[in-house]
N, C-alpha and C. Protein backbone atom coordinates (compact mmCIF):
# COMPACT_ATOMS: atom_id res chain seq x y z
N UNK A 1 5.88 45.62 -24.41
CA UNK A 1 5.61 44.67 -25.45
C UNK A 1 5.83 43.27 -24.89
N UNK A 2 4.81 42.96 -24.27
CA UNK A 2 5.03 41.61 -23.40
C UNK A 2 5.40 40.54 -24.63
N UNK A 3 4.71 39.81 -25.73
CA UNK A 3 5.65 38.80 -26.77
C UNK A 3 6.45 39.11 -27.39
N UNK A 4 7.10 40.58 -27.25
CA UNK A 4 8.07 40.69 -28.40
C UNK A 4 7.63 40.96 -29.87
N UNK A 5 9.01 41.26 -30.68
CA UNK A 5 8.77 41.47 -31.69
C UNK A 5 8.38 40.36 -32.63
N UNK A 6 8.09 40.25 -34.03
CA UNK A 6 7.70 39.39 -34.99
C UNK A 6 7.92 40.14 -36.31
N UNK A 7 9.01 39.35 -36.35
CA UNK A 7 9.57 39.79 -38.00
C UNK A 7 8.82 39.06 -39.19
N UNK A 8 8.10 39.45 -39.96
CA UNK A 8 6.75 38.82 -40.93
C UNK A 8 7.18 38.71 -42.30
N UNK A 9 7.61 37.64 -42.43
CA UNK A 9 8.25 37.15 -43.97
C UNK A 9 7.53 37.06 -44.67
N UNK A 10 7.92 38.11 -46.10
CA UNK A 10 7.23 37.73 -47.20
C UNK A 10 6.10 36.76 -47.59
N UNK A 11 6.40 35.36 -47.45
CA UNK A 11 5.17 33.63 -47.43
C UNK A 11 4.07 34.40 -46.74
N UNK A 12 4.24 34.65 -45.31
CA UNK A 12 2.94 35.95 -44.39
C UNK A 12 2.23 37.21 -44.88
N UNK A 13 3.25 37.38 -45.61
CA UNK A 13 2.41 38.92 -46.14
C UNK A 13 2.01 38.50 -47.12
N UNK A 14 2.34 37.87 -47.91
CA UNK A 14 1.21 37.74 -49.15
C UNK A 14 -0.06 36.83 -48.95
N UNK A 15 -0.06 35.95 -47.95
CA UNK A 15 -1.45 35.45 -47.53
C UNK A 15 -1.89 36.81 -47.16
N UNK A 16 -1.50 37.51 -45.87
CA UNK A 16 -1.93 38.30 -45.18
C UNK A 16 -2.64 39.87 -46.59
N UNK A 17 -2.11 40.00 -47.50
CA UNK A 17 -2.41 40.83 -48.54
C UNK A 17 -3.32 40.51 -49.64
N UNK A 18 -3.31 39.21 -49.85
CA UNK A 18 -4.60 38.43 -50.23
C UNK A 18 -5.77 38.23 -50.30
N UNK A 19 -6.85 38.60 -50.44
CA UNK A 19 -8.31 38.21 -50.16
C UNK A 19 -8.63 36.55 -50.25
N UNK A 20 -7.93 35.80 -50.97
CA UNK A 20 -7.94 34.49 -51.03
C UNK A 20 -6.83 34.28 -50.14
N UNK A 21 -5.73 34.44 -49.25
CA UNK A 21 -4.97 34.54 -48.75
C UNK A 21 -5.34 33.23 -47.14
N UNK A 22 -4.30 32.82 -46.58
CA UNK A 22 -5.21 31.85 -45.22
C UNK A 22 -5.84 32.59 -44.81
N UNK A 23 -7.07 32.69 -43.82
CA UNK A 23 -7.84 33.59 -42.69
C UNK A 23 -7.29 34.03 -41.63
N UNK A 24 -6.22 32.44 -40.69
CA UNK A 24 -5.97 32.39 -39.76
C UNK A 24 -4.33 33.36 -40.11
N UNK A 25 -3.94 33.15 -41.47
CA UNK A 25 -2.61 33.63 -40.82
C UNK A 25 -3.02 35.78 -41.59
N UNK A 26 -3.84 35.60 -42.29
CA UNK A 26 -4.09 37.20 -42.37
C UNK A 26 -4.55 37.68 -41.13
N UNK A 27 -5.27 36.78 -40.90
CA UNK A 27 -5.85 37.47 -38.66
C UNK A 27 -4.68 37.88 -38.05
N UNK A 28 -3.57 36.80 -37.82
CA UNK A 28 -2.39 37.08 -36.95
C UNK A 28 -1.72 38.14 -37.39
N UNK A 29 -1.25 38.24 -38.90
CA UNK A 29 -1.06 39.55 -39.54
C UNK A 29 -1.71 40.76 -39.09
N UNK A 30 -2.74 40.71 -39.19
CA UNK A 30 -3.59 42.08 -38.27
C UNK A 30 -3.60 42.26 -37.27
N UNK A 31 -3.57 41.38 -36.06
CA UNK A 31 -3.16 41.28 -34.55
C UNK A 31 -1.31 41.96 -34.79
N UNK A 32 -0.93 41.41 -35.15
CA UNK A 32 0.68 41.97 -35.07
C UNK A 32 0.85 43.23 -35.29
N UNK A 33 0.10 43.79 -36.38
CA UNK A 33 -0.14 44.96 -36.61
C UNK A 33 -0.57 46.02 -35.94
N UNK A 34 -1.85 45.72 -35.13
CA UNK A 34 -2.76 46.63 -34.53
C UNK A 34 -1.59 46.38 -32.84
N UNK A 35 -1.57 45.39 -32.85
CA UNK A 35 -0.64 45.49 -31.37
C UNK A 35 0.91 46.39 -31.33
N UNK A 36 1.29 46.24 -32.70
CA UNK A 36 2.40 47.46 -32.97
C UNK A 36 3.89 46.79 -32.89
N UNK A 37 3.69 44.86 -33.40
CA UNK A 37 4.62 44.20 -32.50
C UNK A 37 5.00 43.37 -34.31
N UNK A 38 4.90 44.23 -35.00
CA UNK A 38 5.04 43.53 -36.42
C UNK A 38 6.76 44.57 -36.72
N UNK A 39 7.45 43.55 -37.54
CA UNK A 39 8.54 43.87 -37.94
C UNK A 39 8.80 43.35 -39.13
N UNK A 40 10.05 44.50 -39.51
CA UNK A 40 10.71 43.70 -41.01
C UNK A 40 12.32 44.08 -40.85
N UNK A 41 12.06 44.08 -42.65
CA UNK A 41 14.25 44.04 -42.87
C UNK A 41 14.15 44.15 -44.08
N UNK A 42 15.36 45.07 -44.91
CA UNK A 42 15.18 45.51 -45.80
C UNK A 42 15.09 44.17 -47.33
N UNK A 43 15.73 43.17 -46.62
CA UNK A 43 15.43 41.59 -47.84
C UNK A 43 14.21 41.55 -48.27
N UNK A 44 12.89 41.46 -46.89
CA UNK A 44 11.41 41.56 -46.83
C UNK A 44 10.95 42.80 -47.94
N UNK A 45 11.62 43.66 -47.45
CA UNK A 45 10.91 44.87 -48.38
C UNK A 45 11.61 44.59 -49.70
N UNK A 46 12.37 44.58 -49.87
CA UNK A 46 12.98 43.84 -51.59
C UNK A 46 11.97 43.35 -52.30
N UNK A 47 11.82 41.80 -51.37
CA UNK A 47 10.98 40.86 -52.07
C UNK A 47 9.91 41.16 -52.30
N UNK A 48 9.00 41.84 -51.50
CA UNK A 48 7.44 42.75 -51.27
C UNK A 48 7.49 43.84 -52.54
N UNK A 49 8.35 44.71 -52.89
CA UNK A 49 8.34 45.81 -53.27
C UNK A 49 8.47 45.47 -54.91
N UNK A 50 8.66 43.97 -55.04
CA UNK A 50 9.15 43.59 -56.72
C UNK A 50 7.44 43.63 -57.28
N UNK A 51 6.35 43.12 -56.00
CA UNK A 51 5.18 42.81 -56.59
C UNK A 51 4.56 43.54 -56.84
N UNK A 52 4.56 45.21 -56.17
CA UNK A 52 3.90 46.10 -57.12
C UNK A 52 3.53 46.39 -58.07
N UNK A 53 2.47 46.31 -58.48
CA UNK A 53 2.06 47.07 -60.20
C UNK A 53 2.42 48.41 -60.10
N UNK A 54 1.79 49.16 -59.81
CA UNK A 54 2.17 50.78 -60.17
C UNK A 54 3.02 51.58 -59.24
N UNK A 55 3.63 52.73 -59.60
CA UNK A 55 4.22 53.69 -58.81
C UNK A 55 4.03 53.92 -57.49
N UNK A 56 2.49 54.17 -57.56
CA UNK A 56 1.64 54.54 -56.40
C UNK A 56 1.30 53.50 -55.12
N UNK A 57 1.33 52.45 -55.56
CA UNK A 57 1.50 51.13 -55.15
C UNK A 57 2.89 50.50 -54.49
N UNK A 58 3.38 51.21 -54.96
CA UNK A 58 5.17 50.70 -54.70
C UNK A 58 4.95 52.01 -53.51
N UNK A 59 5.15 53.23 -54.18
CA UNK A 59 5.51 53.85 -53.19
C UNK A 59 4.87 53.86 -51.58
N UNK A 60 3.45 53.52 -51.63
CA UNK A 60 2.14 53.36 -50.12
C UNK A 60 3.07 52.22 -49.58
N UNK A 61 3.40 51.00 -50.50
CA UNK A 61 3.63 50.13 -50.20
C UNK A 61 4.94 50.06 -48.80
N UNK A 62 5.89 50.42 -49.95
CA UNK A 62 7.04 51.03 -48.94
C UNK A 62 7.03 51.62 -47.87
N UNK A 63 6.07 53.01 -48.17
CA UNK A 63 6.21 53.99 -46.68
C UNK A 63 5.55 52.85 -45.76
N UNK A 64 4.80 52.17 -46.20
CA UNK A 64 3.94 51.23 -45.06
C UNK A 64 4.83 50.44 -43.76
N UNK A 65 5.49 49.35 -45.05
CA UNK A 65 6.75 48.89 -44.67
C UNK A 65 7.77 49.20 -43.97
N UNK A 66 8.33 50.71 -44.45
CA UNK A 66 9.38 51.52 -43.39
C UNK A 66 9.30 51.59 -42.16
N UNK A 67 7.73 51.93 -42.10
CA UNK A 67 6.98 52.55 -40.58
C UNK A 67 7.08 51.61 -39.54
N UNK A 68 7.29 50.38 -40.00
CA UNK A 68 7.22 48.99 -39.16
C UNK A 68 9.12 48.89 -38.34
N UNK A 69 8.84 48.20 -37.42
CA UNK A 69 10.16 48.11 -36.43
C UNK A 69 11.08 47.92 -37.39
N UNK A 70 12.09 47.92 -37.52
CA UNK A 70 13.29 47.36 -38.73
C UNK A 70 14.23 47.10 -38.21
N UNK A 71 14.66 45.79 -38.44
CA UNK A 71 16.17 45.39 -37.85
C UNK A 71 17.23 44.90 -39.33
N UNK A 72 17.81 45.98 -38.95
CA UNK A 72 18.81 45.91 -40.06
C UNK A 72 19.49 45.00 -40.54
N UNK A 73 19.86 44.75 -41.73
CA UNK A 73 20.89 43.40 -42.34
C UNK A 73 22.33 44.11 -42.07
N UNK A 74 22.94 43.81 -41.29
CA UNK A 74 24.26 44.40 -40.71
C UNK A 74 25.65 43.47 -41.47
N UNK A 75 26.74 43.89 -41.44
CA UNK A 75 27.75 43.42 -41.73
C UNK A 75 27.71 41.84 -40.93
N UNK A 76 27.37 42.22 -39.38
CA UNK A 76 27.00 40.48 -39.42
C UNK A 76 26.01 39.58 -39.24
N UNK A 77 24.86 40.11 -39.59
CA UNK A 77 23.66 39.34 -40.09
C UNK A 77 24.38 38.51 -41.54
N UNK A 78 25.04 39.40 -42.43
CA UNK A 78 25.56 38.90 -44.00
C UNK A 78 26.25 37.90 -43.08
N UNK A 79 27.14 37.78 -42.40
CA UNK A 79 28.28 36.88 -42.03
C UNK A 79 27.64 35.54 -41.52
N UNK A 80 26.55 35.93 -40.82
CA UNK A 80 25.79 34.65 -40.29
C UNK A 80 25.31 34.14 -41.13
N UNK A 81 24.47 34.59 -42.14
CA UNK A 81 24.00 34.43 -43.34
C UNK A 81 24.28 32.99 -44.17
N UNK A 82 26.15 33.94 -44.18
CA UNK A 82 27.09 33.13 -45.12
C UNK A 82 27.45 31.65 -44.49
N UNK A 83 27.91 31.38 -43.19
CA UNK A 83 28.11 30.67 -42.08
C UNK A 83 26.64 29.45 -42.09
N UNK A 84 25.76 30.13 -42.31
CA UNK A 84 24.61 29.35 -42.48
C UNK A 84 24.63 28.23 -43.67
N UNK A 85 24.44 29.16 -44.35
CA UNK A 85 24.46 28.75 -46.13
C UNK A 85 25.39 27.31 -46.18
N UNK A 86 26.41 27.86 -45.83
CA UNK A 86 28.04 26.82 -45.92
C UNK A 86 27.44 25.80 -45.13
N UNK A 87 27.31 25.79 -43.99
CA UNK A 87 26.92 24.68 -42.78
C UNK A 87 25.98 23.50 -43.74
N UNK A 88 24.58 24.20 -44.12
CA UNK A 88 23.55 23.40 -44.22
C UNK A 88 23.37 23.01 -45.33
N UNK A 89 24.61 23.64 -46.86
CA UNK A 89 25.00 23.49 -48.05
C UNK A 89 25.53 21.63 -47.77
N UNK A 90 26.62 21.82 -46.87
CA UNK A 90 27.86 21.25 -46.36
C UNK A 90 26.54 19.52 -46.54
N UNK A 91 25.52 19.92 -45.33
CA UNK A 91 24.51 19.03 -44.67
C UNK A 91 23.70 18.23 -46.20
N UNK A 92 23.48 18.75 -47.33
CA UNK A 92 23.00 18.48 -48.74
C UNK A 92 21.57 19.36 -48.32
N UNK A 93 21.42 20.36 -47.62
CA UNK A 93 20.15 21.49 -47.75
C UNK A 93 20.73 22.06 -48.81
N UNK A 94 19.31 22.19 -49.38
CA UNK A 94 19.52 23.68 -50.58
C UNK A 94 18.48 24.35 -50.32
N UNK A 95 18.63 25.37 -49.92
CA UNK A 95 17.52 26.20 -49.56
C UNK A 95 18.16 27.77 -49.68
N UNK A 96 17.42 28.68 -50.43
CA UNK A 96 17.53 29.90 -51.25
C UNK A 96 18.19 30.94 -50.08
N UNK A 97 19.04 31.60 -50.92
CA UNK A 97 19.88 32.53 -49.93
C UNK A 97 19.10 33.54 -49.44
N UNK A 98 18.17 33.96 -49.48
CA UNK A 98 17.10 35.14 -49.17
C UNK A 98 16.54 34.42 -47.44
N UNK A 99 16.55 33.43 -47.55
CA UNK A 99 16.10 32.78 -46.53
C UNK A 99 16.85 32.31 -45.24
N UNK A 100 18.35 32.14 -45.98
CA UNK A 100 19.28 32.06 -44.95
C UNK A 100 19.67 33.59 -44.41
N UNK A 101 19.05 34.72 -45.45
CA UNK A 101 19.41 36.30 -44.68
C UNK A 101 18.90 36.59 -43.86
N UNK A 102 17.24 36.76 -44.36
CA UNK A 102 15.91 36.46 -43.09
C UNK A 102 16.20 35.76 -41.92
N UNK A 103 16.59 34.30 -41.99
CA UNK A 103 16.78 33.47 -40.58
C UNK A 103 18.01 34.12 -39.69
N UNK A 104 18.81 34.44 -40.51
CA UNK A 104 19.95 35.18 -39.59
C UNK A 104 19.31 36.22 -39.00
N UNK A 105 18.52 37.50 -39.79
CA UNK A 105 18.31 38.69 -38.75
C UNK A 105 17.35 38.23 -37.63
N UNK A 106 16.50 37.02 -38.02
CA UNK A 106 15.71 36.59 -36.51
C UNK A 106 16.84 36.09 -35.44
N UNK A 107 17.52 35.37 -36.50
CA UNK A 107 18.66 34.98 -35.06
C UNK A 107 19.58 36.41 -34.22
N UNK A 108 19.61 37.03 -35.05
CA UNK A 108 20.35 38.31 -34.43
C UNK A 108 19.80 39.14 -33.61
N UNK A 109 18.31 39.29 -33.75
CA UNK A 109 17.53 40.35 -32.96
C UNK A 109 16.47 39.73 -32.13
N UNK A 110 15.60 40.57 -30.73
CA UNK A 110 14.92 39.94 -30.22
C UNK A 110 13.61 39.64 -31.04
N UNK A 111 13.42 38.66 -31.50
CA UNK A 111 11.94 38.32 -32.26
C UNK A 111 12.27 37.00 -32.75
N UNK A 112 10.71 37.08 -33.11
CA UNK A 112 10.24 35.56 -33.84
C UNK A 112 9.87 35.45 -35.39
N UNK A 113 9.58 35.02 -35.93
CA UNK A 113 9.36 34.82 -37.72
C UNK A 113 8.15 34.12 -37.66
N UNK A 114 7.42 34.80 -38.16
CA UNK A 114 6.10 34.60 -38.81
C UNK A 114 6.32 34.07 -39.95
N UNK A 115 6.32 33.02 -40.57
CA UNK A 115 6.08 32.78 -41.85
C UNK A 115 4.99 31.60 -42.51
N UNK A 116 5.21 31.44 -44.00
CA UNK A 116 4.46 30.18 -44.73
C UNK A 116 5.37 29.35 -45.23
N UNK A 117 6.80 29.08 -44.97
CA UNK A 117 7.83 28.79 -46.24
C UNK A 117 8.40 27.41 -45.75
N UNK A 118 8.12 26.39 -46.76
CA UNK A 118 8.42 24.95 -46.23
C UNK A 118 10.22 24.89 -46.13
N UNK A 119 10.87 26.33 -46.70
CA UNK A 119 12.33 26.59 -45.97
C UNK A 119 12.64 26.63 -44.94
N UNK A 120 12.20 27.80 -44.20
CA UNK A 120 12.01 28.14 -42.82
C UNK A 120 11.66 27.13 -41.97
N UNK A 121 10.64 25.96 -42.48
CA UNK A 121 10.77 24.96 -41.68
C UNK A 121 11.53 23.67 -41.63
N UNK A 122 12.27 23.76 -42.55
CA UNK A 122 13.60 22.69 -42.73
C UNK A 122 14.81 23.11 -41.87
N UNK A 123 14.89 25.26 -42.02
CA UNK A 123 15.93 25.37 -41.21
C UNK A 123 16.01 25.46 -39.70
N UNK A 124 14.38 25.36 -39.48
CA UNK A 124 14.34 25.15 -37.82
C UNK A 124 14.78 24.09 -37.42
N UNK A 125 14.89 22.68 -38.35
CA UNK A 125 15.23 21.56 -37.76
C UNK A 125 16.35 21.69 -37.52
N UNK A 126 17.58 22.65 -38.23
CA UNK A 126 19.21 22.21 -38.10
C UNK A 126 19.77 23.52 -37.27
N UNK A 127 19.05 24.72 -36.99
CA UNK A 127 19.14 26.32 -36.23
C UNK A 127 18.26 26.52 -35.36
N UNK A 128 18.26 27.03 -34.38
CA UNK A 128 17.50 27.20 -33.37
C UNK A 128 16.59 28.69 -33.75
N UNK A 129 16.06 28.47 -34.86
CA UNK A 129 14.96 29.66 -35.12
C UNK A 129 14.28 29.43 -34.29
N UNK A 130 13.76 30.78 -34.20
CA UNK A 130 12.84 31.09 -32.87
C UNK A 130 11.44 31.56 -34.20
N UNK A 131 10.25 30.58 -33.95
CA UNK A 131 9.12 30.94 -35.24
C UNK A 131 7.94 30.96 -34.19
N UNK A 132 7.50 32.10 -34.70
CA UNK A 132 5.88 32.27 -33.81
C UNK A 132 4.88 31.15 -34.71
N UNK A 133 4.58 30.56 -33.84
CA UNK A 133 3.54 29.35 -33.45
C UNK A 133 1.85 30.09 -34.65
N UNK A 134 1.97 29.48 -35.71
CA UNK A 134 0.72 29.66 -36.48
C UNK A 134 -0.75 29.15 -35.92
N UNK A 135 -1.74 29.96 -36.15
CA UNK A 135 -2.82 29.71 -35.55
C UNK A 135 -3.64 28.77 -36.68
């Protein structure tokens, strides 16, 4: 896997699930996919799994999701999490705790973050997120 993994935040998948959705970032979505280099975490599947309409939908949805690399929210992904939160609280950021969980498991594991979220790009300015480069 010469680029590594790419953990694909929620903001990504719902363009990417979209028919009105961007082009360029549903393309990269499908490249990540078909290359076998797409990842998640169980926050991602949370947030994904609320938008289901039906049973049947939830459930495809999920197994879909599972099948993908998974890097776990660990006792200290939460800790970094928290450490985050406090820091950039401290700084006058307010930016949603779902986002400081996400940025931690990229910081914890080898990969990059795919996303759309004008969060994610506030917290690159003050954390050394590592974010795959949008086309």
């Amino acid at each position: 896997m010469a680029d590594g993994w790419v953990l694909i935040d929620t903001s990504a998948w719902i363009h990417a699930l979209r028919p009105s959705g961007n082009p360029l970032l549903r393309e990269q979505v499908r490249h990540l996919l078909a290359e076998g280099r797409a990842a998640t975490c169980e926050m991602i599947i949370l947030e994904l799994a609320g938008g289901t309409r039906t049973e049947g939908e939830y459930q495809e949805f999920c197994e879909d999701l599972e099948a993908l690399e998974q890097f776990p929210v660990t006792a200290s992904v939460w800790k970094s999490a928290y450490r985050m939160a406090h820091t950039l609280q401290r700084r006058g950021l307010s930016i949603p705790a779902t986002d400081h969980l996400i940025a931690s498991v990229v910081l914890s594991y080898p990969c990059r973050l795919l996303h759309r979220d004008k969060h994610f790009d506030l917290l690159a300015r003050h954390v050394p997120l590592p974010v795959l480069a949008r086309r």
